[in-house]
N, C-alpha and C. Protein backbone atom coordinates (compact mmCIF):
# COMPACT_ATOMS: atom_id res chain seq x y z
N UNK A 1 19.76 12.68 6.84
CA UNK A 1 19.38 11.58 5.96
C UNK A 1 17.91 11.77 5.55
N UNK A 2 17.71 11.55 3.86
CA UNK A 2 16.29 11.88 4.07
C UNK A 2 15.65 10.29 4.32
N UNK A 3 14.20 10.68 4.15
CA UNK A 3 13.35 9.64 5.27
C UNK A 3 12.54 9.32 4.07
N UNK A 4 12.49 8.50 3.97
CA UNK A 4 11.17 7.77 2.87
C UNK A 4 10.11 7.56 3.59
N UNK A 5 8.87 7.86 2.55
CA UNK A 5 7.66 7.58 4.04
C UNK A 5 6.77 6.53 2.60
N UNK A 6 6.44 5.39 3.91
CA UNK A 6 5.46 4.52 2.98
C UNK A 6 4.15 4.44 3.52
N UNK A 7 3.12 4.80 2.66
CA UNK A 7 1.49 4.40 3.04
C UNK A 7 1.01 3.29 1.95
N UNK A 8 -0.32 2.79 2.33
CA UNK A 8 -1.23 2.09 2.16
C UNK A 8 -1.40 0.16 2.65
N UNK A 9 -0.69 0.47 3.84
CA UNK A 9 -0.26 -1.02 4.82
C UNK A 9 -2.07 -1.04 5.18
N UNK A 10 -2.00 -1.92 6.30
CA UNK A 10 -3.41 -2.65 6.76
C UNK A 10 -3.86 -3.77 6.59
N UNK A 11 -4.57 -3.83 7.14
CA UNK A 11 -5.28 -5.83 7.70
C UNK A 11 -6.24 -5.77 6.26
N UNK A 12 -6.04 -7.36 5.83
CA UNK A 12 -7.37 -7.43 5.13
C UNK A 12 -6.81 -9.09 4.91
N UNK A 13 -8.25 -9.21 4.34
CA UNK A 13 -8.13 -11.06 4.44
C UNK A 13 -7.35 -11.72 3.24
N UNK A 14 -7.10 -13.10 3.52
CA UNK A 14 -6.40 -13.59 2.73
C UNK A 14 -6.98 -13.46 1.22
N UNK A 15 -6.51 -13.56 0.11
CA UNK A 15 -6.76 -13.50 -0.94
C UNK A 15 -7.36 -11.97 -1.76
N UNK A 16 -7.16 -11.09 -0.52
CA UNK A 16 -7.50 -9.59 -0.80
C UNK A 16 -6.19 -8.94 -1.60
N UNK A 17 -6.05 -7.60 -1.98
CA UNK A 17 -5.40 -6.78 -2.43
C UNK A 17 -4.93 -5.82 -1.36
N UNK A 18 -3.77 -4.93 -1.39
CA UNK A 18 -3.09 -3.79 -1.05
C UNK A 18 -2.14 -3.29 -1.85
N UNK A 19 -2.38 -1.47 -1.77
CA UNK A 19 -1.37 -1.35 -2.84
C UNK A 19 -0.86 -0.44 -1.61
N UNK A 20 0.82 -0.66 -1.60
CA UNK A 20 1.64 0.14 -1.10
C UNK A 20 1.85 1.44 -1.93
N UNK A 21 2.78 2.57 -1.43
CA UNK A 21 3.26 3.34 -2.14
C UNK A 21 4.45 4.15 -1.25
N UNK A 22 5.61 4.35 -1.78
CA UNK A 22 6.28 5.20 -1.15
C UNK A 22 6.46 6.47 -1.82
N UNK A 23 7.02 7.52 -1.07
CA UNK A 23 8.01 8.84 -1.38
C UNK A 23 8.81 8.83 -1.22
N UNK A 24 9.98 9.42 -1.98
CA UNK A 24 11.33 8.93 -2.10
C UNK A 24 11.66 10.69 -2.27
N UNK A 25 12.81 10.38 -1.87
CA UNK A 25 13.87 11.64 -2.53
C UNK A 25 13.84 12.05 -4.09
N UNK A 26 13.35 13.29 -4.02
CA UNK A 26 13.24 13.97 -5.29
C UNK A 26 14.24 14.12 -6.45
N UNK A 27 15.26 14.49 -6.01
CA UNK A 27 16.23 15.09 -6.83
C UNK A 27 16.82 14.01 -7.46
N UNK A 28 17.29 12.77 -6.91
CA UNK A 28 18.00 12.02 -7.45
C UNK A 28 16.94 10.70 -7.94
N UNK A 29 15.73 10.95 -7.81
CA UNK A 29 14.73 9.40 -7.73
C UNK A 29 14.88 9.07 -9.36
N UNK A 30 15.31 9.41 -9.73
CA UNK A 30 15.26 9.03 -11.15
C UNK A 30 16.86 7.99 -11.78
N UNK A 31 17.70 8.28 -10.73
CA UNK A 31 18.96 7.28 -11.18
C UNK A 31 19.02 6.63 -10.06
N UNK A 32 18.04 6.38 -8.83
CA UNK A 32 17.63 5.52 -7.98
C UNK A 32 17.49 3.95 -8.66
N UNK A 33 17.62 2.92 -7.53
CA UNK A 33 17.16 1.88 -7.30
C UNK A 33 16.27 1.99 -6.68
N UNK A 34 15.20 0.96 -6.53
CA UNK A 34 13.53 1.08 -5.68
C UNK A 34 14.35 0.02 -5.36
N UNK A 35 13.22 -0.77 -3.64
CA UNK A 35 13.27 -1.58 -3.82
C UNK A 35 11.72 -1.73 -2.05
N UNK A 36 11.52 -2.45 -2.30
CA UNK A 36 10.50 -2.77 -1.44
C UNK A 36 10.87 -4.17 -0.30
N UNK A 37 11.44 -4.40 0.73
CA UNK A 37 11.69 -5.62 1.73
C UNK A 37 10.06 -5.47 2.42
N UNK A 38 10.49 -7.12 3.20
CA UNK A 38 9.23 -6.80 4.26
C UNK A 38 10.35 -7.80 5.46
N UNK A 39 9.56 -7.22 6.48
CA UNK A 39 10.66 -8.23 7.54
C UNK A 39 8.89 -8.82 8.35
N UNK A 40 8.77 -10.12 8.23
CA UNK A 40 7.75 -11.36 9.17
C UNK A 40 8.01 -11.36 10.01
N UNK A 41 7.42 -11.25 11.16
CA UNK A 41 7.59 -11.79 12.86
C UNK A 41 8.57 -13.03 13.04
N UNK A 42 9.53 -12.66 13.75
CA UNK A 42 10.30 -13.79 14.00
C UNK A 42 11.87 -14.28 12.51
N UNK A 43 11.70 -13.12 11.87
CA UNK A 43 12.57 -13.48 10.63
C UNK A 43 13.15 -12.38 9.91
N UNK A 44 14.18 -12.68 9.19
CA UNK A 44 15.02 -11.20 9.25
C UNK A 44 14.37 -10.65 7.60
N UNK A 45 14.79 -9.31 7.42
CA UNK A 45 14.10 -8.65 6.69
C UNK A 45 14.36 -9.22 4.99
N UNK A 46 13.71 -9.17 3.73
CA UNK A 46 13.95 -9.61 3.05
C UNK A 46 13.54 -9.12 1.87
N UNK A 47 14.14 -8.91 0.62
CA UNK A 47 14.02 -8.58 -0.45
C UNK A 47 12.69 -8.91 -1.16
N UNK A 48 11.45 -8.13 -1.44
CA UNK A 48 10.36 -8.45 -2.20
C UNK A 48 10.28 -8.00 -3.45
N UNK A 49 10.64 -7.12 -3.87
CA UNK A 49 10.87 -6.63 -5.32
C UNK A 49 11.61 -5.39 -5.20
N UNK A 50 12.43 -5.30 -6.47
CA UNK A 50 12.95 -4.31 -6.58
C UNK A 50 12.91 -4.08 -8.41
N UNK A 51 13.13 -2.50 -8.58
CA UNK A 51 12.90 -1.94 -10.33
C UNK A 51 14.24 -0.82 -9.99
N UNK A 52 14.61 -1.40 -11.28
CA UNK A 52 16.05 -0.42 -12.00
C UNK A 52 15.60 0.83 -12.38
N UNK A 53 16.27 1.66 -12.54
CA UNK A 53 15.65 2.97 -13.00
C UNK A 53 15.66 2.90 -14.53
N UNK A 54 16.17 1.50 -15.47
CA UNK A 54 15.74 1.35 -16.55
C UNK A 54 14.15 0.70 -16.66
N UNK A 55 13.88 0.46 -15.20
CA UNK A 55 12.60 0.00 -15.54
C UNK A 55 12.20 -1.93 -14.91
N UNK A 56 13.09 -2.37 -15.23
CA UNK A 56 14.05 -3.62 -15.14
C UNK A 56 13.04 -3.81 -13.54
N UNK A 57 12.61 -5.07 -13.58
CA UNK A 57 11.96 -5.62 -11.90
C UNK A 57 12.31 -7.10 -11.92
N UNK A 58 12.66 -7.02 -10.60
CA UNK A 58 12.64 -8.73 -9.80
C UNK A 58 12.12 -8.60 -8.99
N UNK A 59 11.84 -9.80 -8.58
CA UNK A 59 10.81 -10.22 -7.08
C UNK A 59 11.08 -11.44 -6.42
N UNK A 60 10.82 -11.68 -5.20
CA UNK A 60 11.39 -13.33 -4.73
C UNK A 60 10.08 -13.73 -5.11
N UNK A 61 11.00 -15.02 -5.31
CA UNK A 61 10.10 -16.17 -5.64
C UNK A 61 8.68 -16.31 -4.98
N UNK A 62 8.65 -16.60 -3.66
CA UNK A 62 7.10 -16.37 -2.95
C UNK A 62 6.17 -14.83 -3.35
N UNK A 63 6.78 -14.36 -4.09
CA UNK A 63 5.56 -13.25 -4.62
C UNK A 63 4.96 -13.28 -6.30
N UNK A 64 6.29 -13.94 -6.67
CA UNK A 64 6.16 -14.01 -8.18
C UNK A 64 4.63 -14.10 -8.78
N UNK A 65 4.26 -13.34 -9.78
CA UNK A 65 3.30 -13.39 -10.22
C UNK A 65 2.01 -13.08 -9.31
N UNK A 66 2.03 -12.51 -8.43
CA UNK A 66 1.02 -11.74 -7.59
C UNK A 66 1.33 -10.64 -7.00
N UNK A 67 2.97 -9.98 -6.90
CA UNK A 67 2.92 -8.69 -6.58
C UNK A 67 3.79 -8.04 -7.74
N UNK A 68 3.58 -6.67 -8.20
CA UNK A 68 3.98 -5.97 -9.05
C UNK A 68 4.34 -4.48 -8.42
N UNK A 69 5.59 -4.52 -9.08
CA UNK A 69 6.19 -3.34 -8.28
C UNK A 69 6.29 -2.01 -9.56
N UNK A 70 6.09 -1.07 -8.97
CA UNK A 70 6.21 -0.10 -10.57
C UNK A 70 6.83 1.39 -10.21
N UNK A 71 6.54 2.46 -10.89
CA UNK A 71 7.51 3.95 -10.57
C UNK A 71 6.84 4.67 -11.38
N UNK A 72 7.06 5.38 -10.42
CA UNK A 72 6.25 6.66 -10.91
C UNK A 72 7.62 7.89 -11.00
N UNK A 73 8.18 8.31 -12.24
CA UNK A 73 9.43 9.52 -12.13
C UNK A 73 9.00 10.68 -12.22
N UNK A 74 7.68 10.77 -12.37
CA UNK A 74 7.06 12.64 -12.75
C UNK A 74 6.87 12.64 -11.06
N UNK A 75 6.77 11.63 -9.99
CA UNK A 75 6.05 11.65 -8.90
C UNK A 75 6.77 11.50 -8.02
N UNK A 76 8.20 11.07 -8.01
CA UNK A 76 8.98 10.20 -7.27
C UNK A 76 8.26 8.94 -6.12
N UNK A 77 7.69 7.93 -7.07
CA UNK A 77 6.97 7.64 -6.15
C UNK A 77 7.25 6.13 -6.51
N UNK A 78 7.61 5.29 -5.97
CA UNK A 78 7.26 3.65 -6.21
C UNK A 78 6.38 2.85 -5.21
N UNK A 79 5.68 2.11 -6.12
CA UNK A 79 4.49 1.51 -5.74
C UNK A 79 4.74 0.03 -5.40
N UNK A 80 3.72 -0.92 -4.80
CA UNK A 80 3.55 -2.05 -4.65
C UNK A 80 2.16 -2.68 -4.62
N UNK A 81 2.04 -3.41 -5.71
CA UNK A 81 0.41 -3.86 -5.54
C UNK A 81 0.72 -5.81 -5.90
N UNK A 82 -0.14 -5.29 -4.66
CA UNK A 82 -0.25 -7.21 -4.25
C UNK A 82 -1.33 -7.56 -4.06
N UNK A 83 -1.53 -8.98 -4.68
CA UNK A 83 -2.56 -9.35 -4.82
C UNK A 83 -2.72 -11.05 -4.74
N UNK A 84 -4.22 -11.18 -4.11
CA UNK A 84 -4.01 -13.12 -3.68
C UNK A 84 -3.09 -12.86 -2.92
N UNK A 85 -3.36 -12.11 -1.64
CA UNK A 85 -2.46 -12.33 -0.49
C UNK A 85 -2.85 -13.38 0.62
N UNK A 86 -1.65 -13.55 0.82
CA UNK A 86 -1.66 -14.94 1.99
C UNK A 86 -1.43 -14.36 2.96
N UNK A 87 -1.64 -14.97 3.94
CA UNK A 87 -1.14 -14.90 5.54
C UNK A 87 0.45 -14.42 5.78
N UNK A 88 1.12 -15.31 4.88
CA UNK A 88 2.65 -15.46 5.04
C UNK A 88 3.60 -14.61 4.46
N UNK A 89 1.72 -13.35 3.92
CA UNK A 89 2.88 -12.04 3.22
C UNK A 89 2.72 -10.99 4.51
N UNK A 90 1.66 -11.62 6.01
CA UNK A 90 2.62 -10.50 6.77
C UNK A 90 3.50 -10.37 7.15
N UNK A 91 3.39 -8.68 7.60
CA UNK A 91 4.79 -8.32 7.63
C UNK A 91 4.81 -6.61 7.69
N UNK A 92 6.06 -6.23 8.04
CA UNK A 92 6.25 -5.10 7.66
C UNK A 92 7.40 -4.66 7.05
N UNK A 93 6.42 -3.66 5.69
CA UNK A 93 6.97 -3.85 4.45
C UNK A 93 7.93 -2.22 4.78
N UNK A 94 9.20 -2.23 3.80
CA UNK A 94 10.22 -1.07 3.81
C UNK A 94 10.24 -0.69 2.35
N UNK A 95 10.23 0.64 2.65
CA UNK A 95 10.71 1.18 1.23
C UNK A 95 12.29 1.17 1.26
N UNK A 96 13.05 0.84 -0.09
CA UNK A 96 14.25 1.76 0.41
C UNK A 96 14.49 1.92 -1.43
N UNK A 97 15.88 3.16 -1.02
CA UNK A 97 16.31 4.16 -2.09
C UNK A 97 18.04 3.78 -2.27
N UNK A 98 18.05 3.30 -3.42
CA UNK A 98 19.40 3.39 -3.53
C UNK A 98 20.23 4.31 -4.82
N UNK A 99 21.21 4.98 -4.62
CA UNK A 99 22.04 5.46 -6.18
C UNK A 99 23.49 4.76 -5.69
N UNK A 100 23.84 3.42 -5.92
CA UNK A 100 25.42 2.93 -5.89
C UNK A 100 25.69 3.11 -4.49
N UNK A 101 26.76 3.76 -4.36
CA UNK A 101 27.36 4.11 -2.93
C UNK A 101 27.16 5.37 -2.14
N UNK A 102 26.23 6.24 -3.08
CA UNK A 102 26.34 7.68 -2.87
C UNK A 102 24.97 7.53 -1.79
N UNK A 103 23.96 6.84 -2.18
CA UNK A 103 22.88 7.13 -1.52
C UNK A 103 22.17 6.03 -0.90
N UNK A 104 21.92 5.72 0.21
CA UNK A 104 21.13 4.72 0.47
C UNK A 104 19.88 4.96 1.81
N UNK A 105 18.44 5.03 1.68
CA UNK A 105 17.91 5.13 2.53
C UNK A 105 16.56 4.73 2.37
N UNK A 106 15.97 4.34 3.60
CA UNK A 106 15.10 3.09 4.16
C UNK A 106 13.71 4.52 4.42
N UNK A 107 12.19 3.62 4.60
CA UNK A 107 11.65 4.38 5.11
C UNK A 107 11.27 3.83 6.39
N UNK A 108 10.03 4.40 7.21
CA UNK A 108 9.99 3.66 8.72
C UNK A 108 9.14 2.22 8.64
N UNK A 109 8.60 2.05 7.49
CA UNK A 109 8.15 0.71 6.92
C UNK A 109 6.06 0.85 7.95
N UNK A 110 5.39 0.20 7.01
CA UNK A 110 4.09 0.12 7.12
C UNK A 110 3.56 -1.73 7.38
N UNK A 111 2.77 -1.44 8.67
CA UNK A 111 2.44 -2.57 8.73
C UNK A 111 1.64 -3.20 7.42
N UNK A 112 1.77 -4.64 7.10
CA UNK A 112 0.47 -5.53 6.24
C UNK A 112 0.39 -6.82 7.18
N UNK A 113 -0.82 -6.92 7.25
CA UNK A 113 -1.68 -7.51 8.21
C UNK A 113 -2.65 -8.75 7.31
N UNK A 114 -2.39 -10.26 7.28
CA UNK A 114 -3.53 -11.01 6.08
C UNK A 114 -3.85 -12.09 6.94
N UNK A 115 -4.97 -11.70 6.91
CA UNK A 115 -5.93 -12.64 8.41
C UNK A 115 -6.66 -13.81 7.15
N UNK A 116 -6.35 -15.24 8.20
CA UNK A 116 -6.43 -16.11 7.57
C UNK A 116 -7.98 -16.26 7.22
């Protein structure tokens, strides 16, 4: 199975910035689904944004309009930049990769840390 690897996690204070980024599987990242979860202490893991490989993004509601999720296809790379972070966006955040039924895989996920 391949392994998605995500950097740019870490502590920083409330109302600061972090931009995530993952690596994804090469060959197929382009008829991929992105999608970015984070799972909070004490609570099960949960959908934060995800982008279609038309481009196409949603996000839950508690991020709306402060995190933006984007793709990079020359790079295989999808990003996450958040911003006006709260406390209640820690967590640790997952990359994952989807094509339909054929492909599905997670990375080992990066701590974010937002000290009140």
């Amino acid at each position: 199975q391949v392994q998605l690897v995500e950097s740019g996690g870490g502590l920083v204070q409330a109302g600061g910035s972090l931009r995530l980024s993952c690596a994804a599987a090469g060959s197929i990242f382009r008829s991929s689904t992105m999608g970015w979860y984070r799972r909070a202490p004490a609570k099960q893991r949960e959908l934060v944004a995800a982008i279609t490989i038309g481009g196409s993004t949603s996000y839950a509601d508690s991020v709306k309009g402060r995190f933006t999720i984007s793709r990079d296809n020359a790079k295989n790379t999808v990003s996450l930049e958040m911003n006006s972070l709260k406390p209640e966006d820690t967590g640790v955040y997952y990359c994952r990769q989807q094509l339909g039924n054929i492909f599905d895989s997670w990375g080992q996920g990066t701590q974010v840390t937002v000290s009140s």
